[in-house]
PDB file of N, CA and C in Angstrom:
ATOM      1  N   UNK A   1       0.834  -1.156   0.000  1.00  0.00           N
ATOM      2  CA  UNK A   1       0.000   0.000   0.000  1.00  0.00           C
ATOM      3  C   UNK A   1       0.898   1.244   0.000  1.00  0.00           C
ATOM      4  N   UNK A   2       1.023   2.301  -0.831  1.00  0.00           N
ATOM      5  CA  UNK A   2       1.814   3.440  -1.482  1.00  0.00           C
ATOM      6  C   UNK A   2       0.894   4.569  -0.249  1.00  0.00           C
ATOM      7  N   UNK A   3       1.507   5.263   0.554  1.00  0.00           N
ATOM      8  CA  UNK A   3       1.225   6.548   0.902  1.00  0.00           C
ATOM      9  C   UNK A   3       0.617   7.572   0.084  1.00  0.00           C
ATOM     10  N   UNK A   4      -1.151   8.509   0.728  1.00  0.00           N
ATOM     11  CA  UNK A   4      -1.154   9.342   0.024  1.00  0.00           C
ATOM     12  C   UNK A   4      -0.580  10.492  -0.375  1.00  0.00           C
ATOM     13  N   UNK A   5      -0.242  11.146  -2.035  1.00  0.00           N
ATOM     14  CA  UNK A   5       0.426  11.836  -1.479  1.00  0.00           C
ATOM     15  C   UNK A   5      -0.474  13.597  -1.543  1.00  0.00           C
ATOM     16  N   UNK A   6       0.036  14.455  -0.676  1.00  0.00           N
ATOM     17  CA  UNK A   6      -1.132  15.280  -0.507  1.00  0.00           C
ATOM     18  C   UNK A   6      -0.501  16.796  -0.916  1.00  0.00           C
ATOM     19  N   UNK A   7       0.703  16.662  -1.708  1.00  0.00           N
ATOM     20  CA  UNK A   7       1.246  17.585  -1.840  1.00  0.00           C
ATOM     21  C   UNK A   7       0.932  19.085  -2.595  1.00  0.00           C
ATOM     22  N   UNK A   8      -0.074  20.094  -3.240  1.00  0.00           N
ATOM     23  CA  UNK A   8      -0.567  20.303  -3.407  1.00  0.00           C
ATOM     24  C   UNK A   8      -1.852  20.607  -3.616  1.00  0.00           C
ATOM     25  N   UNK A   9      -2.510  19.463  -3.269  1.00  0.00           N
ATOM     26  CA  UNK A   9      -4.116  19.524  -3.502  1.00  0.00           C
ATOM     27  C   UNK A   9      -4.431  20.395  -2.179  1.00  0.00           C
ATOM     28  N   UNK A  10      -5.884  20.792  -1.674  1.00  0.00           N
ATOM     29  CA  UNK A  10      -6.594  21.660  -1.214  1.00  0.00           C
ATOM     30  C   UNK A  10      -7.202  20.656  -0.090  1.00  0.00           C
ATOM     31  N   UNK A  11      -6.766  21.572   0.620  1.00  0.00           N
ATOM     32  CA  UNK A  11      -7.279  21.142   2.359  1.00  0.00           C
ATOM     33  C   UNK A  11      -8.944  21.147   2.072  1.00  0.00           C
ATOM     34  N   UNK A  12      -9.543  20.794   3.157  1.00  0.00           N
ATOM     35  CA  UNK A  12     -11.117  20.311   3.129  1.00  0.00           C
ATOM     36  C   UNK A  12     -11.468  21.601   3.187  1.00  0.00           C
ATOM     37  N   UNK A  13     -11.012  22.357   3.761  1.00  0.00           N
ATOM     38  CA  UNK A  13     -11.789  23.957   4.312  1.00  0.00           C
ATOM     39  C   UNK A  13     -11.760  24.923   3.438  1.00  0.00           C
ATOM     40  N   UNK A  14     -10.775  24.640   2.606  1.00  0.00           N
ATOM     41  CA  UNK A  14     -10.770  25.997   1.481  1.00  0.00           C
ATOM     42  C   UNK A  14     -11.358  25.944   0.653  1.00  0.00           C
ATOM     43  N   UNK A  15     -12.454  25.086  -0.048  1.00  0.00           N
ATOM     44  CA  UNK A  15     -13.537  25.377  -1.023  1.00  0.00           C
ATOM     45  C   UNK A  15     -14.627  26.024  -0.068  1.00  0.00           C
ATOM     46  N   UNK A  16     -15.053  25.382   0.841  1.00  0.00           N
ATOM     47  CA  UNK A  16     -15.913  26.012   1.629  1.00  0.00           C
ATOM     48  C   UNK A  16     -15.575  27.098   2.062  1.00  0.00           C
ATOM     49  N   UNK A  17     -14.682  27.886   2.431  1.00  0.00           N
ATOM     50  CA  UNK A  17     -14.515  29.289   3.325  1.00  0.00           C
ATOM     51  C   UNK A  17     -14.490  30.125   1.814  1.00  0.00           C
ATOM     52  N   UNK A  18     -14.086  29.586   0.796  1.00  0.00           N
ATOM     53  CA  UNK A  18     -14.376  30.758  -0.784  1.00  0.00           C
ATOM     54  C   UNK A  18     -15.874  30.856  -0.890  1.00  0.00           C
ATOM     55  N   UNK A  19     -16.134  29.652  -0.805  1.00  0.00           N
ATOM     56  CA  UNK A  19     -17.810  29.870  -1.561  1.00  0.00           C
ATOM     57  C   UNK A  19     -18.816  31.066  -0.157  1.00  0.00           C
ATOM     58  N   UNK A  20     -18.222  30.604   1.353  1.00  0.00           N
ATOM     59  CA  UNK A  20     -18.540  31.024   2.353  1.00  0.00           C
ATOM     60  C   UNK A  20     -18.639  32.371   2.037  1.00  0.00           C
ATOM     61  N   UNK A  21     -17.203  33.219   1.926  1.00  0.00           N
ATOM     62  CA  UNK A  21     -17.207  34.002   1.390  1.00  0.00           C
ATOM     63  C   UNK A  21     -17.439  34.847   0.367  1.00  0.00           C
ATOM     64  N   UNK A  22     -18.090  34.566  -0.487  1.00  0.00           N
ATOM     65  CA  UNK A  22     -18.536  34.999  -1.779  1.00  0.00           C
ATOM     66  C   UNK A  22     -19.921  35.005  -1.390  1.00  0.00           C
ATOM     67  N   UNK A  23     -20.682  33.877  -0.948  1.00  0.00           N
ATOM     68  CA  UNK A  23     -22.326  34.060  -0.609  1.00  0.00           C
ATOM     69  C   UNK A  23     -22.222  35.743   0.532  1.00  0.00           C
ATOM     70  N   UNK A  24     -21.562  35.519   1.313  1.00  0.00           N
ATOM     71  CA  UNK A  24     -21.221  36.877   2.461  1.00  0.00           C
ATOM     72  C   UNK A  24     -21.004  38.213   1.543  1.00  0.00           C
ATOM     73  N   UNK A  25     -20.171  37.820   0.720  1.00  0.00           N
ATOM     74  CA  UNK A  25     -20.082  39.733  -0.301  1.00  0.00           C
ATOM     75  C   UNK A  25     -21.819  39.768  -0.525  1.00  0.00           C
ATOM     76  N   UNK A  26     -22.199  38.966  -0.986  1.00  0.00           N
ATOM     77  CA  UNK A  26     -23.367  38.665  -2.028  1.00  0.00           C
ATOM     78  C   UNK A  26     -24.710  39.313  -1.275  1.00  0.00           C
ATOM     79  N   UNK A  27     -24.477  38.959  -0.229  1.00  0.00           N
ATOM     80  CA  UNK A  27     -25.579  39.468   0.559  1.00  0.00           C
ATOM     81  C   UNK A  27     -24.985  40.834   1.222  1.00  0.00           C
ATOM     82  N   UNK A  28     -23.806  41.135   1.496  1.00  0.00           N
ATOM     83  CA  UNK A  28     -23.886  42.453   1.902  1.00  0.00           C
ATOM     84  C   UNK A  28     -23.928  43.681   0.379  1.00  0.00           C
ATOM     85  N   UNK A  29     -23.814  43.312  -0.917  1.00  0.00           N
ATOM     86  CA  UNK A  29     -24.303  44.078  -1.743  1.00  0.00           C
ATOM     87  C   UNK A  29     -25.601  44.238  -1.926  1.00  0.00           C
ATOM     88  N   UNK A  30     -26.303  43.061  -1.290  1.00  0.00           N
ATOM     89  CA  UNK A  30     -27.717  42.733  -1.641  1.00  0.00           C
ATOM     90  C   UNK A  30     -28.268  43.728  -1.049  1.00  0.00           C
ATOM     91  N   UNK A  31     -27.847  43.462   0.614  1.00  0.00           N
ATOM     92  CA  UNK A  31     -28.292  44.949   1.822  1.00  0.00           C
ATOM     93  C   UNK A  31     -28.009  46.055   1.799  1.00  0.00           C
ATOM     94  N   UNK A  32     -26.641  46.504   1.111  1.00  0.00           N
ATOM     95  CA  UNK A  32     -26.418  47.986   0.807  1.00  0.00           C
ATOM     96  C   UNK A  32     -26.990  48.536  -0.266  1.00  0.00           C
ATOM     97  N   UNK A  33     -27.449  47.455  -0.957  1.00  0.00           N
ATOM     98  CA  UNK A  33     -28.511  48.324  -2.755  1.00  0.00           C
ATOM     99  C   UNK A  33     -29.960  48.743  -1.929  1.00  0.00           C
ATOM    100  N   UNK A  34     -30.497  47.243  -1.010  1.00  0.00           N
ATOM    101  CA  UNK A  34     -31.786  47.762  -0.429  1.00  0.00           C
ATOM    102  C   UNK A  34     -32.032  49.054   0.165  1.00  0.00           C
ATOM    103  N   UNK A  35     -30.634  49.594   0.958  1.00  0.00           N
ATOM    104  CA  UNK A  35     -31.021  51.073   1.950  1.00  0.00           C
ATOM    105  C   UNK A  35     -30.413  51.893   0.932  1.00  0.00           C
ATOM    106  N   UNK A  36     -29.794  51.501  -0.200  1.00  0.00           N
ATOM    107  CA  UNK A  36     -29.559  52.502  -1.075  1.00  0.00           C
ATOM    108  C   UNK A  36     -30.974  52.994  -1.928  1.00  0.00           C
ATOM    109  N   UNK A  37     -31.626  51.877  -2.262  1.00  0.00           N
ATOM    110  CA  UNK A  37     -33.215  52.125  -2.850  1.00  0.00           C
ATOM    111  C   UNK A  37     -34.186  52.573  -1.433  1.00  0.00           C
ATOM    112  N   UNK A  38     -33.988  52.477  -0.432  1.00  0.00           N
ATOM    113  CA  UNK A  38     -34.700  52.699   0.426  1.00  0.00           C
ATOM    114  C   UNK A  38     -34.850  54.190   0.770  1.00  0.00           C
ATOM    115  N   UNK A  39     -33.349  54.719   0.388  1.00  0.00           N
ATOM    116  CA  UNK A  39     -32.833  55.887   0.834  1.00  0.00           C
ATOM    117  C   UNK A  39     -33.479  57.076  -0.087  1.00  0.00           C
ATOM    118  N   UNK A  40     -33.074  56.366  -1.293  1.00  0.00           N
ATOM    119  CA  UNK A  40     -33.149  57.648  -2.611  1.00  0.00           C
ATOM    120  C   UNK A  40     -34.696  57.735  -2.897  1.00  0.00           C
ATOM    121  N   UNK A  41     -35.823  56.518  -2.774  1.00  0.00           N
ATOM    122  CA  UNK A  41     -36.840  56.378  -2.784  1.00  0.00           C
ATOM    123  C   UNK A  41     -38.196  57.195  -2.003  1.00  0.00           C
ATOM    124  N   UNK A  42     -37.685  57.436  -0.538  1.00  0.00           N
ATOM    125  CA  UNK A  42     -38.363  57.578   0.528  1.00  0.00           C
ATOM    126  C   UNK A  42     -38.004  59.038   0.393  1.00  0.00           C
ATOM    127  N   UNK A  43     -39.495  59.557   1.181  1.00  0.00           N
ATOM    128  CA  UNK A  43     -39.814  60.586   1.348  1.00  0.00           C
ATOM    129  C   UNK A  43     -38.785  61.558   2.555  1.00  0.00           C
ATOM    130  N   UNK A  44     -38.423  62.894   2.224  1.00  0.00           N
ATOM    131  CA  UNK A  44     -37.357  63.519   2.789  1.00  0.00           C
ATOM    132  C   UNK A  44     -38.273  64.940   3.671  1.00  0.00           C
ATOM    133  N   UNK A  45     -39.190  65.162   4.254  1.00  0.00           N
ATOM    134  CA  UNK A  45     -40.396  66.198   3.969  1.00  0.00           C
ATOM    135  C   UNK A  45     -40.247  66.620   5.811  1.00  0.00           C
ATOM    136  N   UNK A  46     -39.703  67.522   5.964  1.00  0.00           N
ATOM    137  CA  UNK A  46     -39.973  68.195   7.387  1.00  0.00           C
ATOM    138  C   UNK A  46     -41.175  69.032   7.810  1.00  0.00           C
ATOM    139  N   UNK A  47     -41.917  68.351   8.441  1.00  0.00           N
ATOM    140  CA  UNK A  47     -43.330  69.036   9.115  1.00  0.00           C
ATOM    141  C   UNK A  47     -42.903  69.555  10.652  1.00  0.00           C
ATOM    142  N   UNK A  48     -43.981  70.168  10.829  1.00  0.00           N
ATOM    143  CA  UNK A  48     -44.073  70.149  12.514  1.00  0.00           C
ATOM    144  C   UNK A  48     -44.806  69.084  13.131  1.00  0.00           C
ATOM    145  N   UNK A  49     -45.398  68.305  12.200  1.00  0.00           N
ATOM    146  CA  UNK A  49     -46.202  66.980  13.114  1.00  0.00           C
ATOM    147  C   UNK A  49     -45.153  65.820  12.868  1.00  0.00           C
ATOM    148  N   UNK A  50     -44.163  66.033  11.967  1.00  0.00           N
ATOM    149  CA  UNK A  50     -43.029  64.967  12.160  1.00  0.00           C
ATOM    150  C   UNK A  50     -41.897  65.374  13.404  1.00  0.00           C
ATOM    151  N   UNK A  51     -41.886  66.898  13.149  1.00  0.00           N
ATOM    152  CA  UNK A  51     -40.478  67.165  14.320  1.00  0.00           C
ATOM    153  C   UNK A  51     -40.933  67.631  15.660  1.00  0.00           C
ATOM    154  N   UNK A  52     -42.387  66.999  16.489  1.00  0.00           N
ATOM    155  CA  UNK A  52     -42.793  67.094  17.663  1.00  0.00           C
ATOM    156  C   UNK A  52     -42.538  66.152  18.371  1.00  0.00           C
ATOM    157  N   UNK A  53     -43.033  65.720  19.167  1.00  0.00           N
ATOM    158  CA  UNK A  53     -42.621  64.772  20.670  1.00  0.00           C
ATOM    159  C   UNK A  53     -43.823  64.098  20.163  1.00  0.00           C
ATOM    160  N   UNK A  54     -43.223  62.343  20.138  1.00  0.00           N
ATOM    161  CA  UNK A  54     -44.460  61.459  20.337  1.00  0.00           C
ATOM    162  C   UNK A  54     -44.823  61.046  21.622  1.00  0.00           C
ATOM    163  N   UNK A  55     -46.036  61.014  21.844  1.00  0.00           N
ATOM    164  CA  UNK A  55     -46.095  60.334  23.093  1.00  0.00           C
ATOM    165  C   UNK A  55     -47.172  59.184  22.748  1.00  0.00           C
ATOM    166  N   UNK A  56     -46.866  58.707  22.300  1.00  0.00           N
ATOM    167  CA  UNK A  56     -47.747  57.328  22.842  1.00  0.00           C
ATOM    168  C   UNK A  56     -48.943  57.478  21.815  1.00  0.00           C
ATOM    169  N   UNK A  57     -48.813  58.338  20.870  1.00  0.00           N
ATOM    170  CA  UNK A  57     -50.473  58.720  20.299  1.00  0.00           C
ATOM    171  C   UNK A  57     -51.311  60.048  20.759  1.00  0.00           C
ATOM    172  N   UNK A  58     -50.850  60.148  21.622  1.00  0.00           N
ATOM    173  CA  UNK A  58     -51.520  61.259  23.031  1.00  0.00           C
ATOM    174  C   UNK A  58     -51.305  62.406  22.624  1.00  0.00           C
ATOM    175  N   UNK A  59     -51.995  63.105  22.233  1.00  0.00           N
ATOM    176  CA  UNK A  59     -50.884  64.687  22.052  1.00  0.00           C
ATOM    177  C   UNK A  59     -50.545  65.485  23.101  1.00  0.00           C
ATOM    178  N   UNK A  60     -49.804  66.122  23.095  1.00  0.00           N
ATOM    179  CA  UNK A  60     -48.882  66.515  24.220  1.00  0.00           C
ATOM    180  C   UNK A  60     -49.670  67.670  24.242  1.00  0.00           C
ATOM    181  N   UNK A  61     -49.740  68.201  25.829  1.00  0.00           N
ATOM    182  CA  UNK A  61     -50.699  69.854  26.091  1.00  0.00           C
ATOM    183  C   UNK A  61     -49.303  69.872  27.142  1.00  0.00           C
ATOM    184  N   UNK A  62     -49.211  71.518  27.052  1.00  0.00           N
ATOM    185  CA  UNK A  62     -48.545  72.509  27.730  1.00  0.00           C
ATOM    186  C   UNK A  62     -47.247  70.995  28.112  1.00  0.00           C
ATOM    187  N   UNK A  63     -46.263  72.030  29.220  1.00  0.00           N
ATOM    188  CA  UNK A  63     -44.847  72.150  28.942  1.00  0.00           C
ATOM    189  C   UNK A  63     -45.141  71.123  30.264  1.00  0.00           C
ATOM    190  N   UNK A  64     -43.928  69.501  29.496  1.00  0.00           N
ATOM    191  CA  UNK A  64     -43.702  68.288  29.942  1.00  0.00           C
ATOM    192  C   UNK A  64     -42.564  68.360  30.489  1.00  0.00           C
ATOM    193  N   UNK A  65     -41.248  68.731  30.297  1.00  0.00           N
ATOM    194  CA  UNK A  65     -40.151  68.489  30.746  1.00  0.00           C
ATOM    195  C   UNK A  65     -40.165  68.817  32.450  1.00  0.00           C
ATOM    196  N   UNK A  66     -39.366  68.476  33.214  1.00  0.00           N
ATOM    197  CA  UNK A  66     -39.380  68.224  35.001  1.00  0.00           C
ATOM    198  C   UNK A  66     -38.670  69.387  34.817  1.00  0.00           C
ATOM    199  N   UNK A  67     -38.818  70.444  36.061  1.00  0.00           N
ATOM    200  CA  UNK A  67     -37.851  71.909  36.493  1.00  0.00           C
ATOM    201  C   UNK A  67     -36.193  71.280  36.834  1.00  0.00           C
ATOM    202  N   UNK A  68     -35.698  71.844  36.423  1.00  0.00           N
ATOM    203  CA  UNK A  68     -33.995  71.312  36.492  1.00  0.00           C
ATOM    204  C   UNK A  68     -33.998  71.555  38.406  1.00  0.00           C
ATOM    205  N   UNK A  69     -33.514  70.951  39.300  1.00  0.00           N
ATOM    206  CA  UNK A  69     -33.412  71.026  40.461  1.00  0.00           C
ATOM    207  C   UNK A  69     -31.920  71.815  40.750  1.00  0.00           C
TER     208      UNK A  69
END
């Protein structure tokens, strides 16, 4: 029985950690196109009913913040 010989060929792990890696780019281009379409898509529009205090649904009457002690 002749010894294998293993001199060149490819360890078990290195097809898998390429392909590993390539599915991984694949999806982080996938996620940076989505908030890139998400971004350029979506509405950019400053109101005063967007830049108020939410509370819960509730609308806010007269002045909430606690007196500084």
């Amino acid at each position: 029985m002749q010894p294998i010989d293993t001199t060149g060929a490819l360890s078990f792990w290195e097809p898998v950690i390429l392909s590993l890696a390539i599915f991984g780019v694949m999806i982080l281009i996938f996620v940076a196109s989505q908030f890139f379409v998400v971004y350029w898509l979506g509405e950019r529009e400053k109101s005063t009913e967007k830049s108020g205090a939410y509370e819960s649904g509730v609308i806010p009457t007269g002045f909430s913040a606690a007196p500084m002690l």
